[in-house]
Protein backbone atom coordinates (compact mmCIF):
# COMPACT_ATOMS: atom_id res chain seq x y z
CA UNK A 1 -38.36 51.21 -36.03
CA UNK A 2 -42.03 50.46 -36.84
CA UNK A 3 -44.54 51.70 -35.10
CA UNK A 4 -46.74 48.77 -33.75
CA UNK A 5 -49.43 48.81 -31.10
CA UNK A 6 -49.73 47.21 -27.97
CA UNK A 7 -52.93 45.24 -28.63
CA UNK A 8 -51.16 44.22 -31.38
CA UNK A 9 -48.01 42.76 -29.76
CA UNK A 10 -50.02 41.30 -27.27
CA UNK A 11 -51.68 38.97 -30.14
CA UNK A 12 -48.68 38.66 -31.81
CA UNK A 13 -47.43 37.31 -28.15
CA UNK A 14 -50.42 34.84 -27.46
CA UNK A 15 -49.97 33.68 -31.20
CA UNK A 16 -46.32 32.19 -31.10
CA UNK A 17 -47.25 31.09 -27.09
CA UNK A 18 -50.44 29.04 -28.60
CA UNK A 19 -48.05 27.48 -31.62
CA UNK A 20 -45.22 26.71 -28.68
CA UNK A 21 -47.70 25.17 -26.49
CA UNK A 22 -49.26 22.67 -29.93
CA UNK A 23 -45.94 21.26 -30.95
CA UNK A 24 -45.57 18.53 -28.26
CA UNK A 25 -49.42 18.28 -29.59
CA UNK A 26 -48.31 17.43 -32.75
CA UNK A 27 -45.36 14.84 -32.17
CA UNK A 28 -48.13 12.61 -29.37
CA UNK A 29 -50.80 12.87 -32.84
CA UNK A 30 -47.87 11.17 -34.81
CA UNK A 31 -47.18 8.57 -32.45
CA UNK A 32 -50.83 7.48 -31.79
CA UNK A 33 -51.87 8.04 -35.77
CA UNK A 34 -48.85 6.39 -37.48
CA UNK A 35 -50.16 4.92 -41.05
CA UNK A 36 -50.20 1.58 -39.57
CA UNK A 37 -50.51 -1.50 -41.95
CA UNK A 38 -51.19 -4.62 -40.09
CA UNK A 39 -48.55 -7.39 -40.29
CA UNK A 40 -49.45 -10.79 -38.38
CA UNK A 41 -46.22 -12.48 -37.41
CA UNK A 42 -46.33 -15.65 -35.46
CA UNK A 43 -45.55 -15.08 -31.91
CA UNK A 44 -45.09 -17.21 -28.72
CA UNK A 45 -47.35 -16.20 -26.24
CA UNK A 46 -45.41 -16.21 -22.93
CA UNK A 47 -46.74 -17.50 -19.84
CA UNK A 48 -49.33 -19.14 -21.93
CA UNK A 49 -48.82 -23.13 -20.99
CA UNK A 50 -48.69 -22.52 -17.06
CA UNK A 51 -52.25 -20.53 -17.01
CA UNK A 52 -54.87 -22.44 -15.68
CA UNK A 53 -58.39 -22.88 -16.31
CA UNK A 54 -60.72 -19.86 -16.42
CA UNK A 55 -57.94 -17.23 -16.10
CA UNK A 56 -56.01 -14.54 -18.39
CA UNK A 57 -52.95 -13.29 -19.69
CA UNK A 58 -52.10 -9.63 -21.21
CA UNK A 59 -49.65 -9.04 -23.95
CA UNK A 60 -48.59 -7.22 -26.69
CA UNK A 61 -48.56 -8.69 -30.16
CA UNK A 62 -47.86 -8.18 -32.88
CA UNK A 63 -45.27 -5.48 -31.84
CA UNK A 64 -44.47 -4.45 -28.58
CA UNK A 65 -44.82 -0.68 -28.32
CA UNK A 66 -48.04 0.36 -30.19
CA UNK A 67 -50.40 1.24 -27.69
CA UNK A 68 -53.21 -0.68 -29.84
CA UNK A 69 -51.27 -4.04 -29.30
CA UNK A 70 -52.57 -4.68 -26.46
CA UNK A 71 -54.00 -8.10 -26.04
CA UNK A 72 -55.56 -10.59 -23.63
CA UNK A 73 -55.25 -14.82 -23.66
CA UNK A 74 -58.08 -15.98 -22.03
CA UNK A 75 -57.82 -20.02 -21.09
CA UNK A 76 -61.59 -20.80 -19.90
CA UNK A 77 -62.88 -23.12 -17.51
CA UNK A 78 -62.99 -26.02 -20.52
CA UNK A 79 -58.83 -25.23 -20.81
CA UNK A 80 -59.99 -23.69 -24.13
CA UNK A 81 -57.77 -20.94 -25.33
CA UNK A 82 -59.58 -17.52 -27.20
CA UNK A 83 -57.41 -14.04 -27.38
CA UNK A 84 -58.41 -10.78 -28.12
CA UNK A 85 -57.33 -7.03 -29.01
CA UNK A 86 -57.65 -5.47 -25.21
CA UNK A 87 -58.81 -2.00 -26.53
CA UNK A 88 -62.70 -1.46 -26.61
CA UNK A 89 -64.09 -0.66 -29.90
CA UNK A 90 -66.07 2.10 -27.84
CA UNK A 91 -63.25 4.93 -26.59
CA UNK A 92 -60.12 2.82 -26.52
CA UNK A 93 -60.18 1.45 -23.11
CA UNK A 94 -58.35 -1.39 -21.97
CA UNK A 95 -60.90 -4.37 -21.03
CA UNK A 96 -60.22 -7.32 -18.83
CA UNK A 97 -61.04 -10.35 -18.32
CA UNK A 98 -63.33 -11.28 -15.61
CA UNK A 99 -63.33 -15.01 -14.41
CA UNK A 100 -66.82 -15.10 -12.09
CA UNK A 101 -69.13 -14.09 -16.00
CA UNK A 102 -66.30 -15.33 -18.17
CA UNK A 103 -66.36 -11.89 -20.00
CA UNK A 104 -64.63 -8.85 -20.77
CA UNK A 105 -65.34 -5.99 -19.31
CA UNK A 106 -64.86 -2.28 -20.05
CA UNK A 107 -63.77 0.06 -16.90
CA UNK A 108 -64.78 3.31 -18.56
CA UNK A 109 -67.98 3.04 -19.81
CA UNK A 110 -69.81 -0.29 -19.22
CA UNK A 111 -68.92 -2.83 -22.39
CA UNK A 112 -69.19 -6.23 -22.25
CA UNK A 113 -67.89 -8.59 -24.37
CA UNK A 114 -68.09 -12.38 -24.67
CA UNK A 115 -64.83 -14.05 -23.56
CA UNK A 116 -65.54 -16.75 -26.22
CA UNK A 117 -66.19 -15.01 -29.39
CA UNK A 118 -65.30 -11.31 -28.29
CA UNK A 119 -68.72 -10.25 -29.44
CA UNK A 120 -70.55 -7.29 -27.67
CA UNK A 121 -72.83 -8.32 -24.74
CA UNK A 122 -73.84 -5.11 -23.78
CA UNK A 123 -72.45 -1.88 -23.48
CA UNK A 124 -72.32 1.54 -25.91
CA UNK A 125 -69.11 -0.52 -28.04
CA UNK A 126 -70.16 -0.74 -31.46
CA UNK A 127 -68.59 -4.01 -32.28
CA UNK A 128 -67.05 -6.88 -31.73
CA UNK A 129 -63.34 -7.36 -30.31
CA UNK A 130 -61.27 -8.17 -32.96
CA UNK A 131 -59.81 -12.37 -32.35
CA UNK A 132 -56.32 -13.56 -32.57
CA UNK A 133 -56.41 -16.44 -34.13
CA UNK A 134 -53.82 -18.99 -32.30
CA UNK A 135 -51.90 -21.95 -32.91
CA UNK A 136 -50.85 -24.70 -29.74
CA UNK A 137 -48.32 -27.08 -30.40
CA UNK A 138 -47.87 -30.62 -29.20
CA UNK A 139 -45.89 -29.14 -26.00
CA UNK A 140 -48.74 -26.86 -25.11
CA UNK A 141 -46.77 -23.49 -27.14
CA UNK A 142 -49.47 -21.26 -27.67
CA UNK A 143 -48.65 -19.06 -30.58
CA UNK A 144 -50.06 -15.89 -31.98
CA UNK A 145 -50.52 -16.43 -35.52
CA UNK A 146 -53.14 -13.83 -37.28
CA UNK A 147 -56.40 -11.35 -36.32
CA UNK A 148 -59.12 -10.82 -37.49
CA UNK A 149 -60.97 -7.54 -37.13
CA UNK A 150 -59.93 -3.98 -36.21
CA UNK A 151 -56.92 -2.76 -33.72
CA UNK A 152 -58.08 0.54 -32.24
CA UNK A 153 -60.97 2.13 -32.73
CA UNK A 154 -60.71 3.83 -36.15
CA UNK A 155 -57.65 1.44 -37.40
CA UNK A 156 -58.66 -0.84 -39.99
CA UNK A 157 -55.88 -4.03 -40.90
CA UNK A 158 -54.70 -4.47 -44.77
């Protein structure tokens, strides 16, 4: 049987407890870093054609489990829709929608974005929402159709 030290047993010890405690690490970096190539497909936007004037509606497009899908419709006080990626382009943050300004505001850290072109206000987020560009039918449908811009801060679209 070798002969091996305490001290070094010990190490050996914290070593495989440190790799142990990283795995589940490892599996939540995969699901929030997926290679991720952006694929617009036209959606109905639920919920869309019984909002009324200068209010909002959350939901996820284009798929509904990424975390970075996470959207808002905005209908504004002209019964204009605009819809935007929810997470701020500061530290991922969910903004919402705030009737009295007609912006978007950040929880965490203070961002405000314009409701109408998602363009930063104020606020340490370096740039703009990125805009889903919609489609309403004759019935009042409104339908997610495209983005433009970024989903997540550090995701770029193909």
């Amino acid at each position: 049987m070798p002969n091996i030290s305490r001290k070094f047993f010990l190490k050996l010890l914290l070593g495989i407890s440190a790799a142990l405690a990283a795995t589940p690490l490892v599996a939540l970096d995969r699901y929030l870093n997926v290679p991720y190539t952006f694929k617009p497909v036209i959606a109905e936007i639920e919920g869309a054609s019984a909002m009324v004037n200068n209010s909002s509606l959350n939901f996820q497009w284009p798929t509904q489990t990424r975390p970075f899908d996470a959207n808002v419709l905005i209908k504004d006080a002209s019964g204009n829709y605009n819809a935007f990626n929810r997470v701020c382009t500061h530290l991922q943050c969910l903004v919402n929608y705030d009737p009295n300004s007609e912006t978007l505001q950040c929880p965490c850290h203070g961002s405000v974005y314009d409701a109408h072109s998602g363009d930063v206000i104020s606020g340490p987020a370096p740039r703009a929402l990125p805009v889903i560009d919609l489609e309403v039918d004759s019935d009042g449908t409104v339908y997610a159709v495209n983005a433009e811009g970024t989903f997540g801060y550090g995701r770029t679209q193909s």
